[in-house]
N, C-alpha and C. Protein backbone atom coordinates (compact mmCIF):
# COMPACT_ATOMS: atom_id res chain seq x y z
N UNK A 1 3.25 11.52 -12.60
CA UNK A 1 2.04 10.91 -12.06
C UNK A 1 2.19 9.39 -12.09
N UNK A 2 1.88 8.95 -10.91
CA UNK A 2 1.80 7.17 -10.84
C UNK A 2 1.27 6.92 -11.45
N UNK A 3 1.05 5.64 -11.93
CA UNK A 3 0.10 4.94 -12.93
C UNK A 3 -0.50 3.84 -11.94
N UNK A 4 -2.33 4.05 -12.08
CA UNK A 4 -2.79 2.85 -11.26
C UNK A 4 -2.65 1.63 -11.65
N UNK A 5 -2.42 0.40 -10.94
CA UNK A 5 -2.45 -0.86 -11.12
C UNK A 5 -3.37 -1.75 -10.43
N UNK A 6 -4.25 -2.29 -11.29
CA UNK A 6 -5.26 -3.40 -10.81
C UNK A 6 -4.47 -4.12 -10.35
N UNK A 7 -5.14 -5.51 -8.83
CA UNK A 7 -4.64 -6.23 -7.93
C UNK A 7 -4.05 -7.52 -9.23
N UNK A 8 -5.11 -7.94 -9.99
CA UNK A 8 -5.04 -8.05 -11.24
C UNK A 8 -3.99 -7.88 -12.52
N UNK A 9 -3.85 -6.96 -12.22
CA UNK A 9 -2.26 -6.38 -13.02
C UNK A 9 -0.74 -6.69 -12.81
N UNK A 10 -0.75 -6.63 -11.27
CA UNK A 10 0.56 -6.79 -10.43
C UNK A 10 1.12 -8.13 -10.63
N UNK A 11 2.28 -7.67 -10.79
CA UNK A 11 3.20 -8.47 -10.95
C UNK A 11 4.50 -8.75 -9.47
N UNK A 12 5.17 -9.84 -9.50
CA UNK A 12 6.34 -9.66 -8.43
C UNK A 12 7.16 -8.22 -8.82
N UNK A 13 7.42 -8.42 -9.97
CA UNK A 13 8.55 -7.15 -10.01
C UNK A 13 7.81 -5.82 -9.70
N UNK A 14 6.30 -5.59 -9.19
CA UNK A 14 6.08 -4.42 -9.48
C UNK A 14 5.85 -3.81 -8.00
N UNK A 15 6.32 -4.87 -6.87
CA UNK A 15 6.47 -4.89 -5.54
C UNK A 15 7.53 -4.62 -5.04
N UNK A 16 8.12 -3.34 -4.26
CA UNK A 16 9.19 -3.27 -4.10
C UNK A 16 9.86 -4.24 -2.73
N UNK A 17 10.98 -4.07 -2.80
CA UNK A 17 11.29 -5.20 -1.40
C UNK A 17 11.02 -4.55 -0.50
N UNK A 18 11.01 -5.41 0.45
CA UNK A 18 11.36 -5.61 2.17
C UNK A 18 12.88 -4.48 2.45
N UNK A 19 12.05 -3.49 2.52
CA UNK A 19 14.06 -2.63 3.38
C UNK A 19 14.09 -1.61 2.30
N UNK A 20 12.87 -1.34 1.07
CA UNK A 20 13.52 -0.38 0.04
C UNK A 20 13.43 0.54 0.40
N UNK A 21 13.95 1.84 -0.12
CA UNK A 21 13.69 3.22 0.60
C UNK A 21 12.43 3.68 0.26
N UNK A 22 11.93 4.75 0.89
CA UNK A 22 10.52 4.99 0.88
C UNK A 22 10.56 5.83 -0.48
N UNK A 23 11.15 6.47 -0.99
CA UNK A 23 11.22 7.06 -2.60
C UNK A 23 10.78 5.77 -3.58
N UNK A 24 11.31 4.46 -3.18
CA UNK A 24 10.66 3.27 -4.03
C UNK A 24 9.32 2.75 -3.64
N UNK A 25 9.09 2.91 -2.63
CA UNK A 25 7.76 2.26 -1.77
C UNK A 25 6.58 3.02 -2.18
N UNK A 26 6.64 4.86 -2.26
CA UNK A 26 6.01 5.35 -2.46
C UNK A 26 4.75 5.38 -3.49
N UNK A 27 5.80 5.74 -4.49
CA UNK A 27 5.33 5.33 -5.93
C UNK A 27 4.36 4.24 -6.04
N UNK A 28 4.67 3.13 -5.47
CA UNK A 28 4.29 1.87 -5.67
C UNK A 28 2.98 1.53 -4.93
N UNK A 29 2.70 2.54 -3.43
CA UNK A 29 1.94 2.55 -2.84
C UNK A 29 0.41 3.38 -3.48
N UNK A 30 1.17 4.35 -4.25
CA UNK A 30 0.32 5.19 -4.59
C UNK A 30 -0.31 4.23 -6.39
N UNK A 31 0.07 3.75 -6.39
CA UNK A 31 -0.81 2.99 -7.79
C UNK A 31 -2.05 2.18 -7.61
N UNK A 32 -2.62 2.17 -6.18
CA UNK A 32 -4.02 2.26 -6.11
C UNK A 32 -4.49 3.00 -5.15
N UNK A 33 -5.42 4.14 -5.90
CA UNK A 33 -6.64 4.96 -4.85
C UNK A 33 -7.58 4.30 -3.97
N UNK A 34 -6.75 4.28 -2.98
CA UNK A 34 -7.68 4.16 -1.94
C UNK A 34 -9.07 4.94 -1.52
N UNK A 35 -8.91 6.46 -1.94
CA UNK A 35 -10.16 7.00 -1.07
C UNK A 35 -11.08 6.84 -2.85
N UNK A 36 -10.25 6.49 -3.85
CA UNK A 36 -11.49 6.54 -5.20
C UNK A 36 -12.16 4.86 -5.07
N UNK A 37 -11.17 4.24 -4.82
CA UNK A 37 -11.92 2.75 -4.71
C UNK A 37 -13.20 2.31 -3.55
N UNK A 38 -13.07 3.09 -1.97
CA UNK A 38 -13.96 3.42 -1.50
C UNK A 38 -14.68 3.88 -1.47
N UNK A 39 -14.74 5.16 -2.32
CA UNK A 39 -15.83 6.43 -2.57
C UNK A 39 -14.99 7.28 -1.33
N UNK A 40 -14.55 7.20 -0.34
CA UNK A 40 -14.59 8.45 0.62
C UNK A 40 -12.99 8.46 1.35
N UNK A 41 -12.61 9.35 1.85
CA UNK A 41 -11.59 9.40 2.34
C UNK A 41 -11.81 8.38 3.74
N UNK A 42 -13.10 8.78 4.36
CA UNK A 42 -13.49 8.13 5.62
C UNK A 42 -13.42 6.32 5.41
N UNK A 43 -14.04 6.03 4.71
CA UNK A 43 -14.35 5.01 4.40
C UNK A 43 -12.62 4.28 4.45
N UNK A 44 -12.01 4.95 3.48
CA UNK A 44 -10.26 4.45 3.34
C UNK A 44 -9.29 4.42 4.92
N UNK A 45 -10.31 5.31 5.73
CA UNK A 45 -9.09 5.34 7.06
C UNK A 45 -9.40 4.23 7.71
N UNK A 46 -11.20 4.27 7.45
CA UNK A 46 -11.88 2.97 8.17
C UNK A 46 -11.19 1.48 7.77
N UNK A 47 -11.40 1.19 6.65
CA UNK A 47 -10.18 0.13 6.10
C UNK A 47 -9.01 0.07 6.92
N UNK A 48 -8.43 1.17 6.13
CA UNK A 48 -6.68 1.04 6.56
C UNK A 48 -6.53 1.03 8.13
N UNK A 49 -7.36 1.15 8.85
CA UNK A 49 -7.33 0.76 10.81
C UNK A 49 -7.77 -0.30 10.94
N UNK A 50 -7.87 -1.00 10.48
CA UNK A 50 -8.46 -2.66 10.63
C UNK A 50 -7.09 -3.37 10.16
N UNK A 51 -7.40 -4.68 10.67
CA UNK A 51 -6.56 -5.85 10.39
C UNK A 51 -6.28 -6.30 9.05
N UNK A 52 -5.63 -5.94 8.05
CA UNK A 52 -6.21 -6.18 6.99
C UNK A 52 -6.17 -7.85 6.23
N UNK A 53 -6.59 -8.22 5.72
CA UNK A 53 -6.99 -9.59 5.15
C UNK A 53 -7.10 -9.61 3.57
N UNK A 54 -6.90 -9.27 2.86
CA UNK A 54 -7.22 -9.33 1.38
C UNK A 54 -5.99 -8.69 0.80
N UNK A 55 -5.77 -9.01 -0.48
CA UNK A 55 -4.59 -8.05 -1.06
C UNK A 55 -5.19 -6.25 -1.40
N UNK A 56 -6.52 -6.31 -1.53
CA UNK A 56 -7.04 -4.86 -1.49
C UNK A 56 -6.81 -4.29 -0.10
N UNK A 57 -7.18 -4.84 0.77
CA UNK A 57 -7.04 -3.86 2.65
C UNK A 57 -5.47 -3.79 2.53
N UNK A 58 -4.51 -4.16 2.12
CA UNK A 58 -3.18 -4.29 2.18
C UNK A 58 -2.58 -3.12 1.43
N UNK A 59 -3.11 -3.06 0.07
CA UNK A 59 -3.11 -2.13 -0.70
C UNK A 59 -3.70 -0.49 -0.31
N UNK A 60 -5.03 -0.52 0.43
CA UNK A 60 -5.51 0.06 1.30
C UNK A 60 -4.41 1.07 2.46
N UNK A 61 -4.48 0.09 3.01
CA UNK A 61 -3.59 0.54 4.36
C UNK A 61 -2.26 1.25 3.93
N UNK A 62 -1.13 0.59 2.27
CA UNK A 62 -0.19 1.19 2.04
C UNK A 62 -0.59 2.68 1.56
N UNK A 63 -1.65 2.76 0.70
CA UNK A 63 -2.04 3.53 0.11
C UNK A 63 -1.80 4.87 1.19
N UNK A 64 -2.82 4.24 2.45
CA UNK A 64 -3.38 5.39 3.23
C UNK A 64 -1.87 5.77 4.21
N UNK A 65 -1.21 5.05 4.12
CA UNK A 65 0.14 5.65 4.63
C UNK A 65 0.84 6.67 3.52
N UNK A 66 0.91 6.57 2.40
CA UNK A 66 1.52 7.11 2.14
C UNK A 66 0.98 8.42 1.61
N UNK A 67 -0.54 8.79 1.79
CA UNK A 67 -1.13 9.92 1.85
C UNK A 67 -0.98 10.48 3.24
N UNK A 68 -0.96 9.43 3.96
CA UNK A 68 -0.75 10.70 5.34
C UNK A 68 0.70 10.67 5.45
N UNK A 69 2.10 10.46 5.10
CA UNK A 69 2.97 11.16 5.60
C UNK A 69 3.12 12.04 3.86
N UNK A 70 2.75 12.02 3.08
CA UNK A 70 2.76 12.71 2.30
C UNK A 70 2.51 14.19 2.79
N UNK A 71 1.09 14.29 3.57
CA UNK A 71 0.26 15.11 4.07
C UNK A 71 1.26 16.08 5.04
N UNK A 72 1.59 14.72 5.88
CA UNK A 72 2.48 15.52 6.96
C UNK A 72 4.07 16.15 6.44
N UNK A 73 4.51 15.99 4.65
CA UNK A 73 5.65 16.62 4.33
C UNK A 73 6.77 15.96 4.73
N UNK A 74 6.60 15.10 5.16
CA UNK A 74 7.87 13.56 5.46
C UNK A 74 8.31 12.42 4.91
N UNK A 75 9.34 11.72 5.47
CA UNK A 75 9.05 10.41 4.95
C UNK A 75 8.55 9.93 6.73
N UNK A 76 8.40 8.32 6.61
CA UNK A 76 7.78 7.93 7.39
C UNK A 76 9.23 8.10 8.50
N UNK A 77 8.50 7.73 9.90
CA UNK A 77 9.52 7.52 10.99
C UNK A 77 9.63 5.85 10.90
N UNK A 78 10.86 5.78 11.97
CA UNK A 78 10.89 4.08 12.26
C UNK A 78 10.40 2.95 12.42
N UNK A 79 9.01 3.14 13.12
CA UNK A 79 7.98 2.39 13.49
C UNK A 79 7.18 2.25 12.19
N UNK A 80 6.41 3.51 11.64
CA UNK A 80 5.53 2.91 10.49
C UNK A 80 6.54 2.38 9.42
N UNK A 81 7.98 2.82 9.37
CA UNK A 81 8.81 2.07 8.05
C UNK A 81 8.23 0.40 8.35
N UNK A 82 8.49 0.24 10.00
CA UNK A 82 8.58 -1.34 10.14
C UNK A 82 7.20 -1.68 9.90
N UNK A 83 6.23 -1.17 10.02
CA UNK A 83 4.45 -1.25 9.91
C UNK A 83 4.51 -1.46 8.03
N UNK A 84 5.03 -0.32 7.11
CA UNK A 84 5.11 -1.00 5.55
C UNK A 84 5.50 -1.18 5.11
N UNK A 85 6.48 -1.83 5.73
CA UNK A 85 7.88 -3.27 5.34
C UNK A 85 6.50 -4.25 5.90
N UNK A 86 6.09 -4.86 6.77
CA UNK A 86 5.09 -6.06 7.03
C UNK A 86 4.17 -5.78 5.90
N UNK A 87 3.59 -4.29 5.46
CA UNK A 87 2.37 -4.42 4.48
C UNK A 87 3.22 -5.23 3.14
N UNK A 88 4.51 -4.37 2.43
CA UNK A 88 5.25 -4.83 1.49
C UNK A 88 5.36 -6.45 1.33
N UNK A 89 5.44 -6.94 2.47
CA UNK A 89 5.80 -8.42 2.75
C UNK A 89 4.82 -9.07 2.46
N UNK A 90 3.88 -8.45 2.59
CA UNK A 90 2.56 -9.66 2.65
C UNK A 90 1.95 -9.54 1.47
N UNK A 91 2.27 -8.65 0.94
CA UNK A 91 1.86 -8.06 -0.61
C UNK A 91 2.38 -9.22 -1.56
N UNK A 92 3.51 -9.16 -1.37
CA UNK A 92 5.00 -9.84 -1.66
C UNK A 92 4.34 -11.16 -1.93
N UNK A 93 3.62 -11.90 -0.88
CA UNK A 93 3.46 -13.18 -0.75
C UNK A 93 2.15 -13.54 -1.29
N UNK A 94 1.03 -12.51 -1.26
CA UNK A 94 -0.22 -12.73 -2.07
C UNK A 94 -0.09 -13.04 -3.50
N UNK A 95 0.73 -11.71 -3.87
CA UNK A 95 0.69 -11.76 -5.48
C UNK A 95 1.88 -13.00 -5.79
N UNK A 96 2.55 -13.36 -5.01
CA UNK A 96 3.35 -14.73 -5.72
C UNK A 96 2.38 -15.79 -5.17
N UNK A 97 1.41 -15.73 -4.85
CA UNK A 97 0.59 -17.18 -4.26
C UNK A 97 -0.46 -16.94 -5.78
N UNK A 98 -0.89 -15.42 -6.31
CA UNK A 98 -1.45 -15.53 -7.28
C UNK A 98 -2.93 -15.24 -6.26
N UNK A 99 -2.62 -14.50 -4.99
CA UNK A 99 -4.10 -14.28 -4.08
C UNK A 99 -4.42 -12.78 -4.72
N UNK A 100 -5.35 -12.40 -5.37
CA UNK A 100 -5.96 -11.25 -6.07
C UNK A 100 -6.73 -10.80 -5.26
N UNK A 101 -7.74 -11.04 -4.57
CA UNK A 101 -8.40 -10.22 -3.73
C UNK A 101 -8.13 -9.24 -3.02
């Protein structure tokens, strides 16, 4: 079982890189509940389809990827790899700016 991590908590090392395989990404994605931090699953898709702006919608959006290809019994295809490699990245750059939100 993952262990959750407050935005708060995170550290650089606890971000995997840009290009890691999704066995590392996973894990990492899944250390915050998205549909418990919203209250609803709905609420989390609603998030994660928007633009996201905060280190939570970021967190959000990884989250909700990796419940739906979870869902679908995969890893991701090509396109969403390149969709959370950009989430990873920007993650990357919040928590070294020290942006918590």
């Amino acid at each position: 079982m993952t262990t959750e991590l407050a935005n708060t908590e995170l550290t650089p090392a606890d971000v995997p890189a840009v290009g890691e395989s999704w066995t590392r990404i996973e894990p990492f994605a899944l250390t915050f509940d998205g549909f418990r931090y919203w209250g609803s699953v709905e609420k989390c898709a609603e998030v994660a389809g928007q633009t996201p702006g905060t280190l939570t919608d970021l967190r959000t959006c990884l989250f909700f990827e990796a419940r739906r290809w979870n869902n679908l019994g995969r890893e991701p295809d090509a396109a969403s790899m390149k969709r959370i490699c950009a989430l990873i990245s920007v993650i990357q750059q919040k928590i070294k700016a020290g942006d918590r939100r």
